[in-house]
N, C-alpha and C. Protein backbone atom coordinates (compact mmCIF):
# COMPACT_ATOMS: atom_id res chain seq x y z
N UNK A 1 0.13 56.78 70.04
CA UNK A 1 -1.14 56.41 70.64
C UNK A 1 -1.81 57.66 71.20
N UNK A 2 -2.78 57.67 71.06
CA UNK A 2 -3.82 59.04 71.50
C UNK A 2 -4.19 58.84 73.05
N UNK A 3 -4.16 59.94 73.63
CA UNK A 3 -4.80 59.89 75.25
C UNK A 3 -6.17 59.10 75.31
N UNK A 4 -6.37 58.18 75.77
CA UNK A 4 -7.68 57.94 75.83
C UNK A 4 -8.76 58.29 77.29
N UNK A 5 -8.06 59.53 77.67
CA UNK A 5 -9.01 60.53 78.32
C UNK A 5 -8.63 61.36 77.79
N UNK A 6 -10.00 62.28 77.53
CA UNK A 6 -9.89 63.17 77.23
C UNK A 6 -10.09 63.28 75.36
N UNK A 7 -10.42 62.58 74.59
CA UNK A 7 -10.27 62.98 72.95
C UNK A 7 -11.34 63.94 72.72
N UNK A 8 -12.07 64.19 73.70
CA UNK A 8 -12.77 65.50 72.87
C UNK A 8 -12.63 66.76 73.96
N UNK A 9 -12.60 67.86 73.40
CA UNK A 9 -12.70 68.75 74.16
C UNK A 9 -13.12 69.04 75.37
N UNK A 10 -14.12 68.88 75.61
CA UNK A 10 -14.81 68.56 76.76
C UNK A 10 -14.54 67.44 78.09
N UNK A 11 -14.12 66.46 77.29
CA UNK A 11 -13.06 65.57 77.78
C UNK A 11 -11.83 66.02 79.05
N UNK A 12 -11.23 66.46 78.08
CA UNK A 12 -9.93 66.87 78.58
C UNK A 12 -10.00 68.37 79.47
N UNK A 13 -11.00 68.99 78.86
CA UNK A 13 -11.61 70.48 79.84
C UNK A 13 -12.20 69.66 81.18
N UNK A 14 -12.99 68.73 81.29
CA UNK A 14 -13.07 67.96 82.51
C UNK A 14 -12.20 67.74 83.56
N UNK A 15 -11.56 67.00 82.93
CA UNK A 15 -10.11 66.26 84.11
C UNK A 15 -9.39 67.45 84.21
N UNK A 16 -8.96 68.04 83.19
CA UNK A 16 -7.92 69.45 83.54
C UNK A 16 -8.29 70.33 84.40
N UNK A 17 -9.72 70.42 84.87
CA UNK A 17 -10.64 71.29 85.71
C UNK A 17 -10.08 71.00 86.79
N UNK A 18 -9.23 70.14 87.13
CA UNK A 18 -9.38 69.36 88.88
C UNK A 18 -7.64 71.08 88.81
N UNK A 19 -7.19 71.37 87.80
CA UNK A 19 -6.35 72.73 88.03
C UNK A 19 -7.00 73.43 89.09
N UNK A 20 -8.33 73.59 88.51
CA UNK A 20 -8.57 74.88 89.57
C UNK A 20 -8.73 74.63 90.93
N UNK A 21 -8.35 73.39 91.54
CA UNK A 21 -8.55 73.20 92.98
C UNK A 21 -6.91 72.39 93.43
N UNK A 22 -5.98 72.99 92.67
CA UNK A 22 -4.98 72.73 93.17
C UNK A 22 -3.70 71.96 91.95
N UNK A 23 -4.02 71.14 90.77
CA UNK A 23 -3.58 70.07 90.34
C UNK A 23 -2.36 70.77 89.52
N UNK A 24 -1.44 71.17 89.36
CA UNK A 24 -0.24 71.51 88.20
C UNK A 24 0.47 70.66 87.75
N UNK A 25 0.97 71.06 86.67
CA UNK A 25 1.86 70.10 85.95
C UNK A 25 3.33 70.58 86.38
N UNK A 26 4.50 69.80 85.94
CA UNK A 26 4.14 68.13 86.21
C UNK A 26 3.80 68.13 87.86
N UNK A 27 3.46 66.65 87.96
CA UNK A 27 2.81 66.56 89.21
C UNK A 27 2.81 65.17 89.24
N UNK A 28 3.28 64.15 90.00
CA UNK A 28 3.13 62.81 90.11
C UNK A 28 1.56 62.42 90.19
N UNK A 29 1.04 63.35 91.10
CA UNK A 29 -0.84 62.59 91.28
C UNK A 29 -1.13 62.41 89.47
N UNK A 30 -1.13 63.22 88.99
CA UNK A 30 -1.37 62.73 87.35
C UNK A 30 -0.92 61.65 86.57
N UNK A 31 0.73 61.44 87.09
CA UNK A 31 0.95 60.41 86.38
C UNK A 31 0.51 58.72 87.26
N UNK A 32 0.34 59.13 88.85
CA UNK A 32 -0.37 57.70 89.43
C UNK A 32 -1.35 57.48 89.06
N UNK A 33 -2.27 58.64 89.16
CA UNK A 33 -3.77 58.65 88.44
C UNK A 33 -4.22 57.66 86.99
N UNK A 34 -3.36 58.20 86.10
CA UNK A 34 -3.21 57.50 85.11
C UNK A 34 -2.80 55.99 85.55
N UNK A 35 -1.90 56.02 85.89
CA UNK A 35 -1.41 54.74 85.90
C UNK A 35 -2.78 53.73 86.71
N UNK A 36 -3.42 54.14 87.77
CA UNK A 36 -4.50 53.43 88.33
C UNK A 36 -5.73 53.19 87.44
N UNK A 37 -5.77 54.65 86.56
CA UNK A 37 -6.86 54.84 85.76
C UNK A 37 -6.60 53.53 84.74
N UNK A 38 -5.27 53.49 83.74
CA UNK A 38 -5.21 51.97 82.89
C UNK A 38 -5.14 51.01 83.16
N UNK A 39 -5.06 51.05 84.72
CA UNK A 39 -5.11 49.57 85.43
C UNK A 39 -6.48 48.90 85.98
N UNK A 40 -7.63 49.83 85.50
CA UNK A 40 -8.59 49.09 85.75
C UNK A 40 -9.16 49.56 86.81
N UNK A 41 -8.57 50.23 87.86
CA UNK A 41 -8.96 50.58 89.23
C UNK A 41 -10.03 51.31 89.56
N UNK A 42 -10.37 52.05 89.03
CA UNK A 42 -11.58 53.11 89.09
C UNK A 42 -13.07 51.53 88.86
N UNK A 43 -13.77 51.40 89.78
CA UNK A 43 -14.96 50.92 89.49
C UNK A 43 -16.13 51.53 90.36
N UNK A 44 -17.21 51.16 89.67
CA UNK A 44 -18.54 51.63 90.13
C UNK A 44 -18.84 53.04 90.41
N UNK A 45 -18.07 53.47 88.98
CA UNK A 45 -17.97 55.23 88.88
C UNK A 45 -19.58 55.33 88.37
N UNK A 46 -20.26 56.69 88.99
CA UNK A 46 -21.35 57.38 88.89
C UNK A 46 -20.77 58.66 88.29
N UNK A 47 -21.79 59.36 87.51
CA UNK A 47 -22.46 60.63 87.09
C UNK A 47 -23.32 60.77 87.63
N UNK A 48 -24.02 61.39 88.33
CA UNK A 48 -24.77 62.67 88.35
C UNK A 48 -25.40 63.44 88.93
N UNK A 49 -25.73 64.39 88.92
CA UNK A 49 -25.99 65.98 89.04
C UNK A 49 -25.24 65.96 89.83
N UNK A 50 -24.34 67.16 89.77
CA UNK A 50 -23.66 67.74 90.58
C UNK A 50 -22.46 66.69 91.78
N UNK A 51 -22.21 65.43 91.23
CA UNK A 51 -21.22 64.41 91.62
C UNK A 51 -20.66 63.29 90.58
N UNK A 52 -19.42 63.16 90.85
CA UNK A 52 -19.17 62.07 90.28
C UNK A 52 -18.63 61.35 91.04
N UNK A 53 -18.48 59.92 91.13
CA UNK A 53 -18.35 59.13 92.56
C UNK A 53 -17.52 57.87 91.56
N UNK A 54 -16.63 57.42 92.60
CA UNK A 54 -16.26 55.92 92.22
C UNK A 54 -15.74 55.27 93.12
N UNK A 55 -15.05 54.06 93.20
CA UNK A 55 -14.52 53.47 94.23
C UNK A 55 -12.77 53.99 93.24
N UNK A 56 -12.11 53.33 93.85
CA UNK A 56 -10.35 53.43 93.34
C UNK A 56 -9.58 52.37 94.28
N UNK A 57 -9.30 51.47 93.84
CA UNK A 57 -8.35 50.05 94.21
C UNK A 57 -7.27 50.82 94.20
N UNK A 58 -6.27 50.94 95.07
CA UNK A 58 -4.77 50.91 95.76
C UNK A 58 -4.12 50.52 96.64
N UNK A 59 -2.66 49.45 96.02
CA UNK A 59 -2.18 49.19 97.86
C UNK A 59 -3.20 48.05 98.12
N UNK A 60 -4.48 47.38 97.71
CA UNK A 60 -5.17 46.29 98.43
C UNK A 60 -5.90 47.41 99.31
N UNK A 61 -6.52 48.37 99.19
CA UNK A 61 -7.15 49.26 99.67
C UNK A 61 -8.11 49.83 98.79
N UNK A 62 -9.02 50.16 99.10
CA UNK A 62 -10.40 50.92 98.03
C UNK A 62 -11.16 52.05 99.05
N UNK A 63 -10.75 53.00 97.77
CA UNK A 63 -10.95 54.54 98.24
C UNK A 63 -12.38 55.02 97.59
N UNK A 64 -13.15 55.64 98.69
CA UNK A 64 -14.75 55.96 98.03
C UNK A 64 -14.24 57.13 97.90
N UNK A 65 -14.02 57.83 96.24
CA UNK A 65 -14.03 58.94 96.27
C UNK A 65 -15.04 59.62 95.29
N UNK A 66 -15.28 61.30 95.31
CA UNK A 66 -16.01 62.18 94.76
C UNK A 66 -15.34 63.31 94.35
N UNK A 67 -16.03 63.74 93.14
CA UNK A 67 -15.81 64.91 92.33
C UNK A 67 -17.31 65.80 92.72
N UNK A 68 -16.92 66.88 93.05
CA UNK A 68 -18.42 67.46 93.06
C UNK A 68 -18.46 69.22 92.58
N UNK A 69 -19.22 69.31 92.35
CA UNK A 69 -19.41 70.34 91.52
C UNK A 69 -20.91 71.11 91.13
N UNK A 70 -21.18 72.15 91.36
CA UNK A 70 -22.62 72.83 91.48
C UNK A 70 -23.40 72.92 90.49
N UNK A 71 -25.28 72.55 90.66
CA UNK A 71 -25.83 72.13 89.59
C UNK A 71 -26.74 73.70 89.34
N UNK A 72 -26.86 73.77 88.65
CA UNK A 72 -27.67 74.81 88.20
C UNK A 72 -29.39 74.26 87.89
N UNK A 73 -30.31 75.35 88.36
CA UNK A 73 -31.66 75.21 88.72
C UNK A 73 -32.38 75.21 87.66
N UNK A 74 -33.95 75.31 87.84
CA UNK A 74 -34.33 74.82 86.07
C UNK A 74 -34.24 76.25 85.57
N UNK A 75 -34.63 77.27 86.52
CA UNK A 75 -34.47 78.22 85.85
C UNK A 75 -33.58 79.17 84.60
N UNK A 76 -32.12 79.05 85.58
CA UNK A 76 -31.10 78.80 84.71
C UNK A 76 -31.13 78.23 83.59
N UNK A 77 -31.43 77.08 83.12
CA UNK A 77 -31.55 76.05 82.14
C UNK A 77 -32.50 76.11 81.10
N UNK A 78 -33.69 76.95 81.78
CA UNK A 78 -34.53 77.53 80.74
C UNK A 78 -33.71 78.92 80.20
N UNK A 79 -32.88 79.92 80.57
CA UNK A 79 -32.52 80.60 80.00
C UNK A 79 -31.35 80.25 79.28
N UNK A 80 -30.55 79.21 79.93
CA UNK A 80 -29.45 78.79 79.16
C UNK A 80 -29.42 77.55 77.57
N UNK A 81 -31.04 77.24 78.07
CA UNK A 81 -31.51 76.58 76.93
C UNK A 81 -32.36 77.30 75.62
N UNK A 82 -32.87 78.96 75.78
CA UNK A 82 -32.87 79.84 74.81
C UNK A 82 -32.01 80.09 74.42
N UNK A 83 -30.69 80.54 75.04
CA UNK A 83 -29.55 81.01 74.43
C UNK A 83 -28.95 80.11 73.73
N UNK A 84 -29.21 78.94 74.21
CA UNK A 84 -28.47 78.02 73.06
C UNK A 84 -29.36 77.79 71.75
N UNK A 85 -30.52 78.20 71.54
CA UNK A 85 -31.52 77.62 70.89
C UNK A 85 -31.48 78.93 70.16
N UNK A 86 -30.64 79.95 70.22
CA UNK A 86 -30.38 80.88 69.43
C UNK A 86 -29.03 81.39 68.80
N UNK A 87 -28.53 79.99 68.99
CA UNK A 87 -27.01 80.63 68.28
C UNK A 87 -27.11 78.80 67.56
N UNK A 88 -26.89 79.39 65.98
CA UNK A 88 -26.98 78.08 65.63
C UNK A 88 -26.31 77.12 65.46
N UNK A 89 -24.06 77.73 65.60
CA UNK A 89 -23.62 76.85 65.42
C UNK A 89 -23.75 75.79 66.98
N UNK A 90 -24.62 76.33 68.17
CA UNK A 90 -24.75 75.33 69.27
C UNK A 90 -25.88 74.17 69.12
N UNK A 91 -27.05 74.69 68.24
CA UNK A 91 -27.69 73.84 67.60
C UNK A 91 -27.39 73.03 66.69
N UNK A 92 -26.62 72.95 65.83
CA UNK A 92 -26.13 71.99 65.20
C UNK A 92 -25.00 71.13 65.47
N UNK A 93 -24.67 71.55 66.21
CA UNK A 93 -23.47 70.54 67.66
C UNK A 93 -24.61 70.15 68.09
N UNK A 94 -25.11 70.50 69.22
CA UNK A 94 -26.17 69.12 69.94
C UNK A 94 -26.90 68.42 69.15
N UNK A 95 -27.07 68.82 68.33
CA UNK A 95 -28.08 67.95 67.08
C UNK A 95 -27.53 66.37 66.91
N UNK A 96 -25.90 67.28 66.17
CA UNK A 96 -25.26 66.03 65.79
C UNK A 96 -24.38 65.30 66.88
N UNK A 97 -24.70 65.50 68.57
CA UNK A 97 -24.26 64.98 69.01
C UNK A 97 -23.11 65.20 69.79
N UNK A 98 -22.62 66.38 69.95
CA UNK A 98 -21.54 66.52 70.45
C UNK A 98 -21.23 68.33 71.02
N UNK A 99 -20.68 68.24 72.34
CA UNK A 99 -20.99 69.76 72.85
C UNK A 99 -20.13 70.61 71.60
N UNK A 100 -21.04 72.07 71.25
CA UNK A 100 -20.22 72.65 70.36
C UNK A 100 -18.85 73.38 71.34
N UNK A 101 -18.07 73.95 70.50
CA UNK A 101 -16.78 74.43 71.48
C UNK A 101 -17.10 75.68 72.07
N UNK A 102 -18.07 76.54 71.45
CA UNK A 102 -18.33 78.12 72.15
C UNK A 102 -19.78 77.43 72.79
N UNK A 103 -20.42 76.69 73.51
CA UNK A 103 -20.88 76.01 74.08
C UNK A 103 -20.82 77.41 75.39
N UNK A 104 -20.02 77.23 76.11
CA UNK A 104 -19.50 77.74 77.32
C UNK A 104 -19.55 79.17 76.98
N UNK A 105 -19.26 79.72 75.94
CA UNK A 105 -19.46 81.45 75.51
C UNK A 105 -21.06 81.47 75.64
N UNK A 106 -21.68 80.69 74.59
CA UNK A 106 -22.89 81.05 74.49
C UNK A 106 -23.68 80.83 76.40
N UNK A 107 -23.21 79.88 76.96
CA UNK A 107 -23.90 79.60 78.04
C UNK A 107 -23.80 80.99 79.03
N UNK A 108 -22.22 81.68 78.94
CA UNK A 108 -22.18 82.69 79.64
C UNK A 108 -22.74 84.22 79.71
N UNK A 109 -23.57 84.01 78.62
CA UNK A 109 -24.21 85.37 78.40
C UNK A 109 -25.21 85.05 79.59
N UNK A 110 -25.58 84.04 79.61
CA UNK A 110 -26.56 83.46 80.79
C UNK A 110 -26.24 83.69 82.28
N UNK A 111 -25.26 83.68 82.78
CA UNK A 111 -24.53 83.36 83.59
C UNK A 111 -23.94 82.07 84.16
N UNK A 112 -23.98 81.06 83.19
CA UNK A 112 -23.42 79.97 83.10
C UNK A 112 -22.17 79.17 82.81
N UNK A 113 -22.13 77.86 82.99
CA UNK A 113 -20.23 78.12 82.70
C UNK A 113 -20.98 75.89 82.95
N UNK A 114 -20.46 75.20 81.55
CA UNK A 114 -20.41 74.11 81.54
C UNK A 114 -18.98 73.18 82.44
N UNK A 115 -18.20 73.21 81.92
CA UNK A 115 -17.02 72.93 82.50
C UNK A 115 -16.33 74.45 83.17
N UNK A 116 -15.61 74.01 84.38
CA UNK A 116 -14.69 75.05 84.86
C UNK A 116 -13.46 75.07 84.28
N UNK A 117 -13.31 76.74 84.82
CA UNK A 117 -12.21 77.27 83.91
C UNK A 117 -11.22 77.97 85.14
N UNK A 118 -9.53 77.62 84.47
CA UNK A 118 -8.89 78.08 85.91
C UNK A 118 -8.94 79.53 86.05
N UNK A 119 -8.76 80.24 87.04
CA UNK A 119 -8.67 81.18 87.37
C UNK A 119 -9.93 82.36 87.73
N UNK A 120 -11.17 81.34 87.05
CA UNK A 120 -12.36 82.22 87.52
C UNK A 120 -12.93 82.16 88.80
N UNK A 121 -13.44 82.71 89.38
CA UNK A 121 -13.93 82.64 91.02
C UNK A 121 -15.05 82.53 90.85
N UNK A 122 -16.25 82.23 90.63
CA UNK A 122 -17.78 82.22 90.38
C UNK A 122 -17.87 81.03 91.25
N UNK A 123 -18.98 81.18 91.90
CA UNK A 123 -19.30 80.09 92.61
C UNK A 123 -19.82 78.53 92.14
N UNK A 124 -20.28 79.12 90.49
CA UNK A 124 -20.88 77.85 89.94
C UNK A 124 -19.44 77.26 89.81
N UNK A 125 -18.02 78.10 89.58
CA UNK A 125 -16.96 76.96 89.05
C UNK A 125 -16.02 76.46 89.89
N UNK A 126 -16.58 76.52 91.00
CA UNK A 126 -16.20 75.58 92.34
C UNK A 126 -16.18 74.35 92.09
N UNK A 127 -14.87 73.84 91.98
CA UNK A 127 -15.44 72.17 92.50
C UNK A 127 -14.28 71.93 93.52
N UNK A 128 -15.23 70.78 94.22
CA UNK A 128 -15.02 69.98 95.49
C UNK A 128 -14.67 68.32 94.99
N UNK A 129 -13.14 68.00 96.27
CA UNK A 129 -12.98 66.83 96.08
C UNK A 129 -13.04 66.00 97.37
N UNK A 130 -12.98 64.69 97.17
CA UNK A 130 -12.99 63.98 98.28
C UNK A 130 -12.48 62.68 98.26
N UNK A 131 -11.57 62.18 99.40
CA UNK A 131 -10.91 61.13 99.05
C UNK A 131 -10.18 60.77 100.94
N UNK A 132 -10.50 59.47 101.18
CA UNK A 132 -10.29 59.44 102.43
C UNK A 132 -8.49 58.97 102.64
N UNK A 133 -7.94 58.45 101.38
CA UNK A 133 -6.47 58.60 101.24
C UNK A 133 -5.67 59.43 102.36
N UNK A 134 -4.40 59.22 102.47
CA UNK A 134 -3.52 59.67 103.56
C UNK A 134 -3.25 60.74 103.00
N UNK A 135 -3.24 60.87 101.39
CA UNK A 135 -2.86 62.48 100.78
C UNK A 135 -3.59 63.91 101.61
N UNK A 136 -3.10 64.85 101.86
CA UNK A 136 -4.10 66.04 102.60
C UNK A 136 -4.71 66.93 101.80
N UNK A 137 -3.63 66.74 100.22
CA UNK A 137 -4.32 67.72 99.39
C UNK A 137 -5.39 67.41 98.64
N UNK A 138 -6.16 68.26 98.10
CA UNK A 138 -7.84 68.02 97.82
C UNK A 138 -7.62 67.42 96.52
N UNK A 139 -6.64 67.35 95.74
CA UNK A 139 -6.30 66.68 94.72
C UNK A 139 -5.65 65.08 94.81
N UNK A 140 -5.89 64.50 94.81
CA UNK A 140 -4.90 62.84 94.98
C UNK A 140 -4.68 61.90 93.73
N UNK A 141 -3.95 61.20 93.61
CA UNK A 141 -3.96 60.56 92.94
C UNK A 141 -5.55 59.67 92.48
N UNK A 142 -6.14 59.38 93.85
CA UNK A 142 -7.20 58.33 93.29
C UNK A 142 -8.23 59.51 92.77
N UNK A 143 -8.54 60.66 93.51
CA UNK A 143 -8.95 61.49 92.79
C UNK A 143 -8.93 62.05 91.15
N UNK A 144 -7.92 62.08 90.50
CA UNK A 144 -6.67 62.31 89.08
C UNK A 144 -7.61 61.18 88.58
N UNK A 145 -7.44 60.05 89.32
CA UNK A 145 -8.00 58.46 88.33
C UNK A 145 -9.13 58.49 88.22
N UNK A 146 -10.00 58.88 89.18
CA UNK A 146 -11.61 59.08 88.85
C UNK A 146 -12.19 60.14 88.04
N UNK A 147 -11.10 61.07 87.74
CA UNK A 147 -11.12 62.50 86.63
C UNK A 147 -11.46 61.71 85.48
N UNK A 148 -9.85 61.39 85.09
CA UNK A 148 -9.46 60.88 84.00
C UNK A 148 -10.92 59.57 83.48
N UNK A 149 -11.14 58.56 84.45
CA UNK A 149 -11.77 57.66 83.85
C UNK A 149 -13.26 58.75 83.57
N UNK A 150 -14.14 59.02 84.06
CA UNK A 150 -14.91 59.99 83.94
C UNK A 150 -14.62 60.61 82.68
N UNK A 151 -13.89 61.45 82.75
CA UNK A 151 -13.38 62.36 81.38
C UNK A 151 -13.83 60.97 79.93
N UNK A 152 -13.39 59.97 79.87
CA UNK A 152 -13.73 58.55 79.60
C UNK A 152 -14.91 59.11 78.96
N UNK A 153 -15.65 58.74 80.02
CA UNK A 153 -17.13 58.14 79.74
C UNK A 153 -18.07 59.52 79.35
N UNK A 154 -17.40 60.49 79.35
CA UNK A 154 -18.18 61.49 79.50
C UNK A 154 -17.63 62.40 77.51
N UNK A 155 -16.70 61.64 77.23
CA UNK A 155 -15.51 61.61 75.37
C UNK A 155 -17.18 60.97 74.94
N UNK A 156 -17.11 59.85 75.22
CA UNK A 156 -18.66 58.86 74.74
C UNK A 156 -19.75 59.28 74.69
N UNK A 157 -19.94 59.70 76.11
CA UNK A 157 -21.56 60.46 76.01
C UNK A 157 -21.46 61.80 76.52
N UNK A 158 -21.29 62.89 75.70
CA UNK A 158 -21.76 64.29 76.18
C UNK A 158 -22.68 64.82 77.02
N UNK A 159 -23.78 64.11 76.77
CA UNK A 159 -24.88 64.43 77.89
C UNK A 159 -24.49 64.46 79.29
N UNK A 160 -23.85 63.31 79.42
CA UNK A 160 -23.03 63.35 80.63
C UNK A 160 -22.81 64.73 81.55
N UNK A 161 -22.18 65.54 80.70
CA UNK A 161 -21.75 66.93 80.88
C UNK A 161 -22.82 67.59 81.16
N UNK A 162 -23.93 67.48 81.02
CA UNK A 162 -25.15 68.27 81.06
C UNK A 162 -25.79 67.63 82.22
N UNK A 163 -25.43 66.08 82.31
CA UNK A 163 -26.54 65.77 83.31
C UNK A 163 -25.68 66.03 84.78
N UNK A 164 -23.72 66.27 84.69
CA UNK A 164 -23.62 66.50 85.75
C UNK A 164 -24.08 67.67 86.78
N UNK A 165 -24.00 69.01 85.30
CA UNK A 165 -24.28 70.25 85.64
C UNK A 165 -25.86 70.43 86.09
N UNK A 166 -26.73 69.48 85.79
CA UNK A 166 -28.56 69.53 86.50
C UNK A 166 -29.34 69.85 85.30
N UNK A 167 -28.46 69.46 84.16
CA UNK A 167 -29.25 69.94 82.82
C UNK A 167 -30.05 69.10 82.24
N UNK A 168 -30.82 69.29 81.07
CA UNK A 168 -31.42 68.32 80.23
C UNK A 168 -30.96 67.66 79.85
N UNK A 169 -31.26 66.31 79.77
CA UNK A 169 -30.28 65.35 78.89
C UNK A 169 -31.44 64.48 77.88
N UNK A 170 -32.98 64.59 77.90
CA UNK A 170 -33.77 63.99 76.44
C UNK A 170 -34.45 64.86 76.24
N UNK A 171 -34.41 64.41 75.07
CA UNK A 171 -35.27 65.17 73.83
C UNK A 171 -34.55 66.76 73.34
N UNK A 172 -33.15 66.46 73.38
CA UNK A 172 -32.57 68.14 73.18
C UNK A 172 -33.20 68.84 72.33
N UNK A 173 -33.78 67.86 71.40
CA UNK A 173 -34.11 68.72 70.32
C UNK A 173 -35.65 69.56 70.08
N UNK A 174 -36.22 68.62 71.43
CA UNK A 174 -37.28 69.07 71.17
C UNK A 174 -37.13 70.38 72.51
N UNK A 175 -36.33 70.58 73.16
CA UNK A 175 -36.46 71.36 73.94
C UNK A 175 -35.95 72.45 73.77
N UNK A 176 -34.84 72.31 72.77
CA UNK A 176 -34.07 73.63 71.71
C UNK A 176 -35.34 74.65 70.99
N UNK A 177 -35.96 73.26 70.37
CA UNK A 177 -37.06 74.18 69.81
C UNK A 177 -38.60 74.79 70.32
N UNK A 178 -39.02 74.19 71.72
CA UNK A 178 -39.56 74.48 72.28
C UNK A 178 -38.95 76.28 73.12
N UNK A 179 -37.87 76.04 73.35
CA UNK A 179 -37.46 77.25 74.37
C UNK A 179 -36.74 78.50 72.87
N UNK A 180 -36.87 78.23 71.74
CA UNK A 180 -36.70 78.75 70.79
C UNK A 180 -37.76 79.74 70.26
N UNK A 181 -39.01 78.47 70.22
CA UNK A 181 -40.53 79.02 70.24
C UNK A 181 -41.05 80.18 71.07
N UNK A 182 -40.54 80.02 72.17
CA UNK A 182 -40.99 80.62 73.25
C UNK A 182 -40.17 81.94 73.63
N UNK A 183 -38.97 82.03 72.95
CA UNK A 183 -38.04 83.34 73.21
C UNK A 183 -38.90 84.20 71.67
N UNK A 184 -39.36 83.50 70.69
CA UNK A 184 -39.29 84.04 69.37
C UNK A 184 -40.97 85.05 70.05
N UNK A 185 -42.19 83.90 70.79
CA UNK A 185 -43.35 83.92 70.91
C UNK A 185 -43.10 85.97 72.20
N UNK A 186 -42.52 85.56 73.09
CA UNK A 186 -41.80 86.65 73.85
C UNK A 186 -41.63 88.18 72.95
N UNK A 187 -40.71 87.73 71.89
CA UNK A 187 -40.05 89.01 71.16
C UNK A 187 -41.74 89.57 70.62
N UNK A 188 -42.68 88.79 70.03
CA UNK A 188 -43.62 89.35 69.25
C UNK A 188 -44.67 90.22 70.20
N UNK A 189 -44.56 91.79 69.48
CA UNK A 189 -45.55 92.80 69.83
C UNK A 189 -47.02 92.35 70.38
N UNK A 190 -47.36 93.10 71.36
CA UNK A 190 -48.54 92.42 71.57
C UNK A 190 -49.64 93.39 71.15
């Protein structure tokens, strides 16, 4: 049987992100997490910008918890949306729907970074958790379960990923080629 968090890249770069604020393997919070996550427990999970929120049933107890994580400005987004609008295997991933994998290379020429990565210190790849649980560490189990289900919904819809980070999420295509236009309109001699 296949993980059903996590089947796409991005997926599993999600939930695995909660590493950089503490999470190693093995580690029981992962395997309760899970276990709450297939049990249904995670409800009235939110996306977006810069949070992800849910409730988490445990024990006959329900935990308001958050994932949070820093959104980047439009500015950013206009440069990180030329750079993508100039490398084409990223255009033909969003086209057809799905983040390409050098996604995150191309974003970093920008100074950008889609999902976090362990061991970098940048302020954009901070994330913050929250969970009023008896656990002290910033990682918890109900935390792990609101990853994982997230990671979920976010396998389904990619945009997701964009709309947590403060990005565009309609008309990619017309905005690929708009900010395409406009880097090409830039380069020409005046």
């Amino acid at each position: 049987m296949s993980d059903p968090y996590g089947r796409t890249w991005w997926g599993r770069k999600w939930w695995r992100a909660l590493e950089t604020i503490g999470l190693n393997y093995p580690d029981q919070r992962i395997v309760r997490g899970r276990a709450l996550a297939g049990h249904g427990a995670v409800t009235g999970m939110s996306i977006d910008p810069g949070v992800v929120s849910g409730h988490v049933a445990d024990n006959g107890r329900t935990f308001d918890t958050e994932i949070r994580i820093p959104v980047y400005n439009a500015s950013a987004w206009a440069a990180g949306m030329t750079a993508l609008s100039l490398s084409p295997s990223c255009v033909a991933g969003l086209l057809a729907g799905r983040l390409p994998k050098k996604i995150d290379d191309v974003l970093a020429e920008t100074g950008m970074r889609l999902l976090p990565k362990k061991f970098v210190t940048e302020d954009h790849n901070r994330i913050t958790a929250s969970c009023p649980c008896a656990d002290n560490r910033e990682v918890c189990a109900h935390i792990m379960a609101l990853a994982l289900v997230s990671a979920a919904k976010m396998d389904d819809d990619p945009w997701l990923v964009l709309l947590l980070r403060g990005g565009p999420t309609r008309d990619l295509a017309g905005r690929l080629r708009a900010a395409r236009v406009a880097s090409m309109d830039a380069a020409q001699p005046v």
